[in-house]
PDB file of N, CA and C in Angstrom:
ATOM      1  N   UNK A   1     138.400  40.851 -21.506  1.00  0.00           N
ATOM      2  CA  UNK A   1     137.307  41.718 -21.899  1.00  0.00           C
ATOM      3  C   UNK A   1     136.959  42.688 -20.778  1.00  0.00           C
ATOM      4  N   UNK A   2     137.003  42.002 -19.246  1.00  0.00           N
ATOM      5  CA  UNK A   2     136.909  43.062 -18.118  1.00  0.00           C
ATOM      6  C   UNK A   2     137.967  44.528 -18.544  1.00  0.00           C
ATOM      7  N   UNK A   3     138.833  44.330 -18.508  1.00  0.00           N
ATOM      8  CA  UNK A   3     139.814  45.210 -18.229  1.00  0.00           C
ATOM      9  C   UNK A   3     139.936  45.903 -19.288  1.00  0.00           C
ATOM     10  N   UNK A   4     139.692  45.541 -20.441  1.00  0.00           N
ATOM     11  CA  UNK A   4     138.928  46.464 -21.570  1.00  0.00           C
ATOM     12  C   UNK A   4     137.968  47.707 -20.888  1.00  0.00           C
ATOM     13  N   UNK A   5     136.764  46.724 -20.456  1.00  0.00           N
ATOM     14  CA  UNK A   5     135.460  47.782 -19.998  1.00  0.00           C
ATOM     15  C   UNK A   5     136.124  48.581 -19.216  1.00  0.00           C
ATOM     16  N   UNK A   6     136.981  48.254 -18.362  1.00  0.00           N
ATOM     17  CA  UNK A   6     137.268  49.238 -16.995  1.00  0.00           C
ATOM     18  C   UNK A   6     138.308  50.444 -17.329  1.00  0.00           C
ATOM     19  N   UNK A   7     139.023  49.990 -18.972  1.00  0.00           N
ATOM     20  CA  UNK A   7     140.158  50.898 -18.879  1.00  0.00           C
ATOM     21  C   UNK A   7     139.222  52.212 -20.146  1.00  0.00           C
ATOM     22  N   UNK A   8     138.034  51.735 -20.765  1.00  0.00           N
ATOM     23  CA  UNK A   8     136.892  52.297 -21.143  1.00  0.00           C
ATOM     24  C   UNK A   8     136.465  53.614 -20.195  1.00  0.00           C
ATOM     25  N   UNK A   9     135.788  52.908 -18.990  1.00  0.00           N
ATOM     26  CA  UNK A   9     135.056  53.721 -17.788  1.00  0.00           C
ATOM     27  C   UNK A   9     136.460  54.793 -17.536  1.00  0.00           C
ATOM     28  N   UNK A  10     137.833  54.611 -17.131  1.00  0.00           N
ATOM     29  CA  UNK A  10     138.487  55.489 -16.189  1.00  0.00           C
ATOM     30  C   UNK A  10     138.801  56.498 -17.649  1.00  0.00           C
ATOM     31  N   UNK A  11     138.451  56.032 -18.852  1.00  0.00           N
ATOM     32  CA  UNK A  11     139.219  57.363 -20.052  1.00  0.00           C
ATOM     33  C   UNK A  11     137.892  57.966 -19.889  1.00  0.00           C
ATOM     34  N   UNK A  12     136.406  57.851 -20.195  1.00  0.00           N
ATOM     35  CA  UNK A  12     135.303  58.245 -20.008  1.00  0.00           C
ATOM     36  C   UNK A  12     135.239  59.072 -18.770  1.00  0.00           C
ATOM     37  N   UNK A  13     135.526  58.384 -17.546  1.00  0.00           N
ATOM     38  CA  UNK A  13     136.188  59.232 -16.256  1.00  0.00           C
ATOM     39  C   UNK A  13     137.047  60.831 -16.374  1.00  0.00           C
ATOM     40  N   UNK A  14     137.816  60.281 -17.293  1.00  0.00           N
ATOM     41  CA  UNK A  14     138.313  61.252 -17.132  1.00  0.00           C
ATOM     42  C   UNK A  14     138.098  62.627 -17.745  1.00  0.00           C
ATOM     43  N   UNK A  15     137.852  62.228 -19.172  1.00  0.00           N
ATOM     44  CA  UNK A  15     137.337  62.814 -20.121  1.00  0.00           C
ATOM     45  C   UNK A  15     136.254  63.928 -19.380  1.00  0.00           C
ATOM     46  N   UNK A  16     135.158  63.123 -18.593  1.00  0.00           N
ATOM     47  CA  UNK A  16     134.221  64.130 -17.672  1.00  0.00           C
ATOM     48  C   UNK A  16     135.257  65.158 -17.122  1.00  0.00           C
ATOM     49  N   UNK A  17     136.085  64.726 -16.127  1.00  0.00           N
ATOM     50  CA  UNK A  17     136.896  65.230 -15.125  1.00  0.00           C
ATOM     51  C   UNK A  17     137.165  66.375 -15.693  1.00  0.00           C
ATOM     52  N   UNK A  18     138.101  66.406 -17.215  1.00  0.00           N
ATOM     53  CA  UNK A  18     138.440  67.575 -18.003  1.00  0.00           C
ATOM     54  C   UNK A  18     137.522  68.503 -18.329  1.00  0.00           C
ATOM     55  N   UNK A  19     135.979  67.953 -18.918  1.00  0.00           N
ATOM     56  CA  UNK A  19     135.316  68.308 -19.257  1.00  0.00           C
ATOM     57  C   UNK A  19     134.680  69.439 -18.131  1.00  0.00           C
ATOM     58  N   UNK A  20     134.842  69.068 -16.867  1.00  0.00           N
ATOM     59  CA  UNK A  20     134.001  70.148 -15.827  1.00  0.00           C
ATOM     60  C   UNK A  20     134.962  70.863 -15.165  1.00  0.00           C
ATOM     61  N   UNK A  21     136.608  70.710 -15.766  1.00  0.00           N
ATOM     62  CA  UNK A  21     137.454  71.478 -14.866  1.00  0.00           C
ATOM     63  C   UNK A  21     137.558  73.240 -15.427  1.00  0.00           C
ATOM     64  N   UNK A  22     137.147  73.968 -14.418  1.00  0.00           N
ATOM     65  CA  UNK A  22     137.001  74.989 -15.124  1.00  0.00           C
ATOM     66  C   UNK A  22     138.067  76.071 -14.055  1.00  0.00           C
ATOM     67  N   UNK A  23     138.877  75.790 -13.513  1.00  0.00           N
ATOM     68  CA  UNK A  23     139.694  76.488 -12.376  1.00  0.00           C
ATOM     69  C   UNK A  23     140.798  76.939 -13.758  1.00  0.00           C
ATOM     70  N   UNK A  24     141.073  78.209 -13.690  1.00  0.00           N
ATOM     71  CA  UNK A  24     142.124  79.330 -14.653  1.00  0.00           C
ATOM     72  C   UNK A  24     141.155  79.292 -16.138  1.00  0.00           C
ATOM     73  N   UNK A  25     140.033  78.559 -15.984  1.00  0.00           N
ATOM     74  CA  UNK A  25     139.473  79.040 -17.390  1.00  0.00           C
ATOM     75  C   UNK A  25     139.366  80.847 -17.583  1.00  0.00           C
ATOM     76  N   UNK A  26     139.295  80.935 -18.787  1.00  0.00           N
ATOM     77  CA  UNK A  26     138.991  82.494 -19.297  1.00  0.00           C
ATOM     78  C   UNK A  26     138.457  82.706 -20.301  1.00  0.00           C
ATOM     79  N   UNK A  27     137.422  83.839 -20.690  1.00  0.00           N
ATOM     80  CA  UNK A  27     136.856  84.261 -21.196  1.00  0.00           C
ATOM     81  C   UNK A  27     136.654  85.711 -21.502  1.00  0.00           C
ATOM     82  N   UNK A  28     137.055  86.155 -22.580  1.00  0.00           N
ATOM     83  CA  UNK A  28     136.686  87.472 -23.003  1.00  0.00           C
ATOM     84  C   UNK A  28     135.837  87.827 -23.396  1.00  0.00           C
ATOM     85  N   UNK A  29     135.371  89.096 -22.753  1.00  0.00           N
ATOM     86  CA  UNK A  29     133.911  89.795 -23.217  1.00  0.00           C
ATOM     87  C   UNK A  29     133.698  91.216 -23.542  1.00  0.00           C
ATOM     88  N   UNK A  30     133.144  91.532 -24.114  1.00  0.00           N
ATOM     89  CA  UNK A  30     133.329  93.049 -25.148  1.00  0.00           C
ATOM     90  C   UNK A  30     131.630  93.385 -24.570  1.00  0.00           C
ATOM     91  N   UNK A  31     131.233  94.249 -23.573  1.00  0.00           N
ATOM     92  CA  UNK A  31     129.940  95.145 -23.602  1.00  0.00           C
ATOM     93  C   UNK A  31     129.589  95.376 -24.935  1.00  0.00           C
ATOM     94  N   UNK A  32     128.046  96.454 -24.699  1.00  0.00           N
ATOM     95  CA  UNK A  32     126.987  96.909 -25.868  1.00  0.00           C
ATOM     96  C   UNK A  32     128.364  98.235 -26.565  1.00  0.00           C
ATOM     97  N   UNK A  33     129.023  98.282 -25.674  1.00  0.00           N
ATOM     98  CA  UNK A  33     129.746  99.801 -25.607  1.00  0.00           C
ATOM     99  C   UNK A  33     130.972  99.567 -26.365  1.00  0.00           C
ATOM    100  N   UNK A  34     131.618  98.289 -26.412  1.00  0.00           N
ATOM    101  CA  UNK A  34     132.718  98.157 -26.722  1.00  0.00           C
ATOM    102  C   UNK A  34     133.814  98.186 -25.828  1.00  0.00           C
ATOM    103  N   UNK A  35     133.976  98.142 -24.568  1.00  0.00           N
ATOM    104  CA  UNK A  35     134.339  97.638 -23.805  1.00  0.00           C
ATOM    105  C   UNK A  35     134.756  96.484 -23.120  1.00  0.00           C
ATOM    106  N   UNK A  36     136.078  96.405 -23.226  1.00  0.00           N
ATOM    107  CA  UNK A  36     136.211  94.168 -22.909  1.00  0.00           C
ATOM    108  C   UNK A  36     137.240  93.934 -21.345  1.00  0.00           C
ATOM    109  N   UNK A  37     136.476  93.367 -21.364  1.00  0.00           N
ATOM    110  CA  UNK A  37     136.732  92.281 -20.234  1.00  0.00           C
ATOM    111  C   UNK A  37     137.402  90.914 -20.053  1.00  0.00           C
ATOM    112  N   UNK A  38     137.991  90.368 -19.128  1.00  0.00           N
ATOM    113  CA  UNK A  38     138.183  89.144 -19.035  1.00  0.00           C
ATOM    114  C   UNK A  38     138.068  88.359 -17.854  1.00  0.00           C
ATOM    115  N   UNK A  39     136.824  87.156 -17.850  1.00  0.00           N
ATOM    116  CA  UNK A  39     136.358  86.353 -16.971  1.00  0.00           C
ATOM    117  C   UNK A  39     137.275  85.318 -16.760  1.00  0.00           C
ATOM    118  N   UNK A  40     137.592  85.413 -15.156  1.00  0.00           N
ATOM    119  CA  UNK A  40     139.062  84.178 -15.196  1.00  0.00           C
ATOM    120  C   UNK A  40     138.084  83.121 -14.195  1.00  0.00           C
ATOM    121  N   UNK A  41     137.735  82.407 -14.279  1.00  0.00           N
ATOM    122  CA  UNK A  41     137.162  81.153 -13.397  1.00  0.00           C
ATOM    123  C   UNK A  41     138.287  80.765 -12.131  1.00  0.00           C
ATOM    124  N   UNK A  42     137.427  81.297 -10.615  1.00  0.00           N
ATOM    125  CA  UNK A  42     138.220  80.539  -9.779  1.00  0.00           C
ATOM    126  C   UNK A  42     137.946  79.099  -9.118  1.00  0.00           C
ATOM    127  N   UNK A  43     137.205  78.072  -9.821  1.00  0.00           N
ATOM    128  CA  UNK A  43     137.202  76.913 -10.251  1.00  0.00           C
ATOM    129  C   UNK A  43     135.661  76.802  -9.369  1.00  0.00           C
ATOM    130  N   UNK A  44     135.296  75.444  -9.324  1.00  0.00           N
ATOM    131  CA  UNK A  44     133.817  75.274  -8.986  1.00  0.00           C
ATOM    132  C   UNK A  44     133.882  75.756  -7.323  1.00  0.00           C
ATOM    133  N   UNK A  45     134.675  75.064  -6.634  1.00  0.00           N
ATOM    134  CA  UNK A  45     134.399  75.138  -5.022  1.00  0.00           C
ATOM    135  C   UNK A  45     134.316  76.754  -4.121  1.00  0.00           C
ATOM    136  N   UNK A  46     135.417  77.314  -5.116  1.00  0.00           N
ATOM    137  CA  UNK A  46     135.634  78.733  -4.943  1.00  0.00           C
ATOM    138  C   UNK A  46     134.238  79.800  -5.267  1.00  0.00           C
ATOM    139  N   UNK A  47     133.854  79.308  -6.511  1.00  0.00           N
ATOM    140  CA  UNK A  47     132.688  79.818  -7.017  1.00  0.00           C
ATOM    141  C   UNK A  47     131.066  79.693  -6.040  1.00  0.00           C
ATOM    142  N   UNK A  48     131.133  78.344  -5.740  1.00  0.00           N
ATOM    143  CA  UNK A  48     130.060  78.224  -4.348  1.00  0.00           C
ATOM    144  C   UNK A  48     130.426  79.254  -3.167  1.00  0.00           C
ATOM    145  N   UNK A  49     131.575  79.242  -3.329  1.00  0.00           N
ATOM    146  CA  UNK A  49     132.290  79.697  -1.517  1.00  0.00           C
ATOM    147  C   UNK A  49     131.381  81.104  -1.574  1.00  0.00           C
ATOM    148  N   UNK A  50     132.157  81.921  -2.688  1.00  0.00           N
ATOM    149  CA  UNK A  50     131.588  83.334  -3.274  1.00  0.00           C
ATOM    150  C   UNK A  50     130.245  83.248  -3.007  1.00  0.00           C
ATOM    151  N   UNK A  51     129.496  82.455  -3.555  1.00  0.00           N
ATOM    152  CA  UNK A  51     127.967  82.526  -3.558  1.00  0.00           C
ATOM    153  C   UNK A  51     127.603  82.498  -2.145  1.00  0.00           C
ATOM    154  N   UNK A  52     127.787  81.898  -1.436  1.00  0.00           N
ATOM    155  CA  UNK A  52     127.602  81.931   0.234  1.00  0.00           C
ATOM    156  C   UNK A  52     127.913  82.825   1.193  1.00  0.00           C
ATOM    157  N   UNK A  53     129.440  83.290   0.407  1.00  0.00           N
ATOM    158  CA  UNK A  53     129.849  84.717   0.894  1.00  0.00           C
ATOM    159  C   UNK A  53     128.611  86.271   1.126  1.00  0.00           C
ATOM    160  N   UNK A  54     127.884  85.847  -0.107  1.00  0.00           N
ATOM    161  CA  UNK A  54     126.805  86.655  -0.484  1.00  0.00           C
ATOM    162  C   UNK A  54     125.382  87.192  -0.324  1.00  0.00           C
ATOM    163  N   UNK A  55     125.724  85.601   0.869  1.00  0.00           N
ATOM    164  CA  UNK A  55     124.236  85.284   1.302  1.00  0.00           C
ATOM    165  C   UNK A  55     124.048  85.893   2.593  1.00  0.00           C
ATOM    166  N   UNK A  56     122.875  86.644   3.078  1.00  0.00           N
ATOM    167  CA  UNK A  56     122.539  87.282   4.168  1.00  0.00           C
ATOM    168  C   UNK A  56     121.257  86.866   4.339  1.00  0.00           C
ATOM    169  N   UNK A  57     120.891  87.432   6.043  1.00  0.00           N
ATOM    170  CA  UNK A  57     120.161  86.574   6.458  1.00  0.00           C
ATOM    171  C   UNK A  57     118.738  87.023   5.872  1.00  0.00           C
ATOM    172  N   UNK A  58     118.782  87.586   4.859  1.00  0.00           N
ATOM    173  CA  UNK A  58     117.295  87.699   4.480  1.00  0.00           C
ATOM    174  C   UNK A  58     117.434  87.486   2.424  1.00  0.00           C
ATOM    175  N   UNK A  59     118.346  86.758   2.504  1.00  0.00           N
ATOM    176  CA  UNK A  59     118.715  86.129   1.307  1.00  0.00           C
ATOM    177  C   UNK A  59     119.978  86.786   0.584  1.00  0.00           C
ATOM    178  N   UNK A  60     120.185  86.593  -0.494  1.00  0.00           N
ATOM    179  CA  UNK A  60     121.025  87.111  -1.793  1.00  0.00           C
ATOM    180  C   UNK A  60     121.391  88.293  -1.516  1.00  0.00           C
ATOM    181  N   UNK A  61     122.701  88.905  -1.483  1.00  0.00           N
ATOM    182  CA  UNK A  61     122.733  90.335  -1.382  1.00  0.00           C
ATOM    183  C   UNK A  61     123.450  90.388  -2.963  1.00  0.00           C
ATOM    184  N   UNK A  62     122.946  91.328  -4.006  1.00  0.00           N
ATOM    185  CA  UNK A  62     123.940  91.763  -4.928  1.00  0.00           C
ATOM    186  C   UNK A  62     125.077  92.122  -4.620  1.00  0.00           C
ATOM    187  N   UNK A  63     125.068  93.187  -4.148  1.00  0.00           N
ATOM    188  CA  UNK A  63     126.477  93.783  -3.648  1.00  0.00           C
ATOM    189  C   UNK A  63     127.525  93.122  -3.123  1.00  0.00           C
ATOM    190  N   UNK A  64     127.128  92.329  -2.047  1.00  0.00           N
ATOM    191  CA  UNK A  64     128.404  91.615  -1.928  1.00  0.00           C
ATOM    192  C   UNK A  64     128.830  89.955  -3.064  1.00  0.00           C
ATOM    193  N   UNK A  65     127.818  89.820  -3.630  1.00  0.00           N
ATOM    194  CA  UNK A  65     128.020  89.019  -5.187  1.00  0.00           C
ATOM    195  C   UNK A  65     128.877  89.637  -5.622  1.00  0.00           C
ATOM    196  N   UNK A  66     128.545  90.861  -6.219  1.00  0.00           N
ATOM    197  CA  UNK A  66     129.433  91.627  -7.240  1.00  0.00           C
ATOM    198  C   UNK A  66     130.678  92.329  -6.890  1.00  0.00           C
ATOM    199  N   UNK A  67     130.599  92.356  -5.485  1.00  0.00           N
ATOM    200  CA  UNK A  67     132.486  92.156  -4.751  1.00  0.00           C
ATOM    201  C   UNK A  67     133.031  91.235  -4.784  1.00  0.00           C
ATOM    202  N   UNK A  68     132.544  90.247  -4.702  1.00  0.00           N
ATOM    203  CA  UNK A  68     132.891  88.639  -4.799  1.00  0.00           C
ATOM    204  C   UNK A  68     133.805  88.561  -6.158  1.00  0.00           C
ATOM    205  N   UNK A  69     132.885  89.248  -7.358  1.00  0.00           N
ATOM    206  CA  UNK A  69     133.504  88.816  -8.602  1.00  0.00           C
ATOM    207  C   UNK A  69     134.349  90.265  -9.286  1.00  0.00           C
ATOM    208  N   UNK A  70     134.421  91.019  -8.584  1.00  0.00           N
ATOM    209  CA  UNK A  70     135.207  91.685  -9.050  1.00  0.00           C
ATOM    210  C   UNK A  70     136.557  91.366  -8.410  1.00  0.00           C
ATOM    211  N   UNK A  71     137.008  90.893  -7.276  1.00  0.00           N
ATOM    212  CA  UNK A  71     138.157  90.757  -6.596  1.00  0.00           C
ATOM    213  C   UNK A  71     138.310  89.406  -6.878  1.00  0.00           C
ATOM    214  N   UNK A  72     137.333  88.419  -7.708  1.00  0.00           N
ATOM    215  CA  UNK A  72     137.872  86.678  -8.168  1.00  0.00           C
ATOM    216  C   UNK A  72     137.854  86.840 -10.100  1.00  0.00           C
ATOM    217  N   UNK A  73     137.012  87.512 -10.514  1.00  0.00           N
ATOM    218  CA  UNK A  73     136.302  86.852 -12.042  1.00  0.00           C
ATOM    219  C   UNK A  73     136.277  87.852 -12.907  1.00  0.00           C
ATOM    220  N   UNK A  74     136.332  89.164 -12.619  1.00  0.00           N
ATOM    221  CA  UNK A  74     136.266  90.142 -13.438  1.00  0.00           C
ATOM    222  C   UNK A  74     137.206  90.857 -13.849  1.00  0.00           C
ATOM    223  N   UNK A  75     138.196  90.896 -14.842  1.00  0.00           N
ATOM    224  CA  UNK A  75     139.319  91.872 -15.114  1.00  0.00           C
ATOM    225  C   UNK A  75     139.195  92.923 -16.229  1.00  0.00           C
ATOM    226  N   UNK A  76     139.924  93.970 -16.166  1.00  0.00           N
ATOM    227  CA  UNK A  76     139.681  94.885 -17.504  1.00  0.00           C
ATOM    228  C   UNK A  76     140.782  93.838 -18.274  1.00  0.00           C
ATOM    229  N   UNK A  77     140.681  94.190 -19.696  1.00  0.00           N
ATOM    230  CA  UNK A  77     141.410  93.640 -20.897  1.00  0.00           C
ATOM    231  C   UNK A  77     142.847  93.862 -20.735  1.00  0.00           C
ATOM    232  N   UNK A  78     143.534  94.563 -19.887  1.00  0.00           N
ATOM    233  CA  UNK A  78     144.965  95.226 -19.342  1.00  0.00           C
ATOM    234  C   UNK A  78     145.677  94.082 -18.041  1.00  0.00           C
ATOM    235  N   UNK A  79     144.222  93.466 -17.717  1.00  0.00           N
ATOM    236  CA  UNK A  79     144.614  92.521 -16.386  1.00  0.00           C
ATOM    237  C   UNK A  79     144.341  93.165 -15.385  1.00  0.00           C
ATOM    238  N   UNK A  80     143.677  94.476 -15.249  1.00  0.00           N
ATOM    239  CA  UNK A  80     143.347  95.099 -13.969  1.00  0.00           C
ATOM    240  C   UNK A  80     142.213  94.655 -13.066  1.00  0.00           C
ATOM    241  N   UNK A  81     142.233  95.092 -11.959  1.00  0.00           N
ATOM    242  CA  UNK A  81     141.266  94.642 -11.287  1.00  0.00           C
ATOM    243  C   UNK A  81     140.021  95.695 -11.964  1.00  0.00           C
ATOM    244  N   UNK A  82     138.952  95.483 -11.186  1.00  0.00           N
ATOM    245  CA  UNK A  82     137.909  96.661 -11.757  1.00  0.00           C
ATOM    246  C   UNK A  82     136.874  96.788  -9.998  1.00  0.00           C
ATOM    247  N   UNK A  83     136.139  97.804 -10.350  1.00  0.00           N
ATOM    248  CA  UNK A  83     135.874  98.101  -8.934  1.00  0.00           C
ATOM    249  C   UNK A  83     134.423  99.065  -8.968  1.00  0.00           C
ATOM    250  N   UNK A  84     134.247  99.229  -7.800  1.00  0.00           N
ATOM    251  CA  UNK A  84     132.536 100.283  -8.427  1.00  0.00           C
ATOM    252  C   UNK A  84     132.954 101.677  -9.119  1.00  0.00           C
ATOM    253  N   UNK A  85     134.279 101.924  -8.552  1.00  0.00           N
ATOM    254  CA  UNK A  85     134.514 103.330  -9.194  1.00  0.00           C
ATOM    255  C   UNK A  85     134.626 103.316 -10.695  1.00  0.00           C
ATOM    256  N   UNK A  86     135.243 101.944 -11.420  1.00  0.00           N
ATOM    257  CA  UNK A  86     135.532 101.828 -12.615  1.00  0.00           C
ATOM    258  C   UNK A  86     133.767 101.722 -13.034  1.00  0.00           C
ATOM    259  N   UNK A  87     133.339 100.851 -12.618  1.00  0.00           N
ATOM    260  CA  UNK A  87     131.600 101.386 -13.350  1.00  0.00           C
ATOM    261  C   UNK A  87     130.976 102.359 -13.399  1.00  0.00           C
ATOM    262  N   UNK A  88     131.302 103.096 -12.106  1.00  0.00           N
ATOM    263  CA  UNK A  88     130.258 104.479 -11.930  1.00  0.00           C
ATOM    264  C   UNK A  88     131.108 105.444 -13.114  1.00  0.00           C
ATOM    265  N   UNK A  89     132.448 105.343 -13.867  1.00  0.00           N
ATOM    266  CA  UNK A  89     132.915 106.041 -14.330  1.00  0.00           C
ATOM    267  C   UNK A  89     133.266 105.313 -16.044  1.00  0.00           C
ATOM    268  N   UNK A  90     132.533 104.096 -16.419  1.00  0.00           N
ATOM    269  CA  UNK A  90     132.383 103.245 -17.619  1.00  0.00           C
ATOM    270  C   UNK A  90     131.373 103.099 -17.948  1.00  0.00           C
ATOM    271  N   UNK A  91     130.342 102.448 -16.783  1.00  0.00           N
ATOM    272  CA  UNK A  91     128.902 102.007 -16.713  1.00  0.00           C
ATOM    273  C   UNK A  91     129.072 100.501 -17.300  1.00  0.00           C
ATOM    274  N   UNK A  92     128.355  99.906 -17.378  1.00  0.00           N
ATOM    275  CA  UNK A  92     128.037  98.664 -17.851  1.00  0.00           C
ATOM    276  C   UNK A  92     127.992  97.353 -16.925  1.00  0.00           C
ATOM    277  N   UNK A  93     127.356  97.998 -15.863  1.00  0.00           N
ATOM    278  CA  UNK A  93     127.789  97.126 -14.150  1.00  0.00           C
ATOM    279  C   UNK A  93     126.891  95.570 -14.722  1.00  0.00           C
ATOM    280  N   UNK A  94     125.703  96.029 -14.857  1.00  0.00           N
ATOM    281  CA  UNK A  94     124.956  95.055 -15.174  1.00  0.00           C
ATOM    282  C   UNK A  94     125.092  93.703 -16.250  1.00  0.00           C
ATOM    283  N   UNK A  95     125.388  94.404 -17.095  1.00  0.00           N
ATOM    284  CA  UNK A  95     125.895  93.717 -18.237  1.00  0.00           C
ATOM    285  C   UNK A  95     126.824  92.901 -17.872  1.00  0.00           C
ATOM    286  N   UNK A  96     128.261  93.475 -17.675  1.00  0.00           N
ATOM    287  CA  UNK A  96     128.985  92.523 -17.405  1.00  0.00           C
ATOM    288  C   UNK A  96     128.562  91.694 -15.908  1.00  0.00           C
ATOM    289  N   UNK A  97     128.069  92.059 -15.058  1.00  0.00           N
ATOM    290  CA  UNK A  97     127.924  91.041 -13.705  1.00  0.00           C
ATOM    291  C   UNK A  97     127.143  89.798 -14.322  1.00  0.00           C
ATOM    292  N   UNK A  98     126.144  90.141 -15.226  1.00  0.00           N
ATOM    293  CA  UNK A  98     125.258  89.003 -15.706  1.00  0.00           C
ATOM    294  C   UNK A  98     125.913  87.901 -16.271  1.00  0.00           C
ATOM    295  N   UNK A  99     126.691  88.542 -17.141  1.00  0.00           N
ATOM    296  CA  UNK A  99     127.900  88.063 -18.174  1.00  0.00           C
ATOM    297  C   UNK A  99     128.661  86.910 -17.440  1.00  0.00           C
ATOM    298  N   UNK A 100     129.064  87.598 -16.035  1.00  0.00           N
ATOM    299  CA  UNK A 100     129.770  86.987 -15.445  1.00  0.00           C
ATOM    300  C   UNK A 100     129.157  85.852 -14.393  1.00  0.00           C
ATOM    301  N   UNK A 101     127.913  86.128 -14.201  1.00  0.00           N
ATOM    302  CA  UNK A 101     127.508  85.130 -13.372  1.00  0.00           C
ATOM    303  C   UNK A 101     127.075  83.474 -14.347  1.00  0.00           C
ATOM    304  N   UNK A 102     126.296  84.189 -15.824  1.00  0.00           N
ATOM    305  CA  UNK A 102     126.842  83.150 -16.449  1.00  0.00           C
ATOM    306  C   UNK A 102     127.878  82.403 -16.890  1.00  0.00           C
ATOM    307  N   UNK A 103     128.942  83.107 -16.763  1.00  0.00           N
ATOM    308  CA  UNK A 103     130.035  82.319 -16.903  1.00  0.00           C
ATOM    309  C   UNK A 103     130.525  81.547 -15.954  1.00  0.00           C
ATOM    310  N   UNK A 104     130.326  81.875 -14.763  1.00  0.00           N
ATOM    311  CA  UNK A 104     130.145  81.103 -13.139  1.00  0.00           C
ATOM    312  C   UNK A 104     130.084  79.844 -13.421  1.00  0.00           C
ATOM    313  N   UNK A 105     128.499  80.276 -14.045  1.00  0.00           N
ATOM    314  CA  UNK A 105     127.505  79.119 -13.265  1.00  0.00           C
ATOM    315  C   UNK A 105     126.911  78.013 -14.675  1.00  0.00           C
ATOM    316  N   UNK A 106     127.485  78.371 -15.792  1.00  0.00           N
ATOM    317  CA  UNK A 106     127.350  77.951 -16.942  1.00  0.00           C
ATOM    318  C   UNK A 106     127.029  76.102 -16.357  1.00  0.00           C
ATOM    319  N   UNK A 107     127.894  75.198 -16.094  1.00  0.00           N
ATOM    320  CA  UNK A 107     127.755  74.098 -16.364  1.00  0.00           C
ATOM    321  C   UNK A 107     127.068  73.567 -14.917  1.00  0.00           C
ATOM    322  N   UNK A 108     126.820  74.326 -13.443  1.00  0.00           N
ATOM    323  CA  UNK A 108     126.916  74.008 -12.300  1.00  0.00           C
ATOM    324  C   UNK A 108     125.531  73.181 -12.423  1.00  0.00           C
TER     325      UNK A 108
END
């Protein structure tokens, strides 16, 4: 009956394990505009790293957040990278960064 319970706990184990692995996840996203995107997850540890990357000494900097995720999490629908020039010349910076930080930080 032990080894029942225990071989129970390590599928339950694992099951979590799958459940929070989110490293090459992806997600497509279409702006107000019609514009799509694709959010590639560079897994949980990477995703903290970024966030710290970001941090200055008088807290949170956007800007370097949203470098963070354009060079890890943010692609055009083609697989391209995307960059401030592609917003200042698309728009929709906001939208998608939000987009994307929820997709980050969805289960953290």
């Amino acid at each position: 009956m032990k080894k029942r319970h225990i071989t129970n706990n390590l599928k339950r184990k694992e099951m979590e394990r799958k459940a929070m692995a989110k490293k090459g996840e992806k997600m497509e996203f279409e702006t107000q505009k019609g514009q799509k995107y694709v959010f590639q997850h560079p897994g949980l540890r990477e995703t903290f790293r970024m966030r710290d990357r970001a941090k200055t000494e008088t807290g949170s900097s956007s800007e370097l957040l949203y470098n963070e995720f354009m060079e890890h999490v943010v692609f055009t629908a083609e697989g391209g990278r995307v960059s401030w020039d592609h917003f200042e010349e698309n728009g929709g910076l906001s939208e998608v960064m939000k987009a994307a930080a929820k997709f980050l930080f969805q289960d953290v």
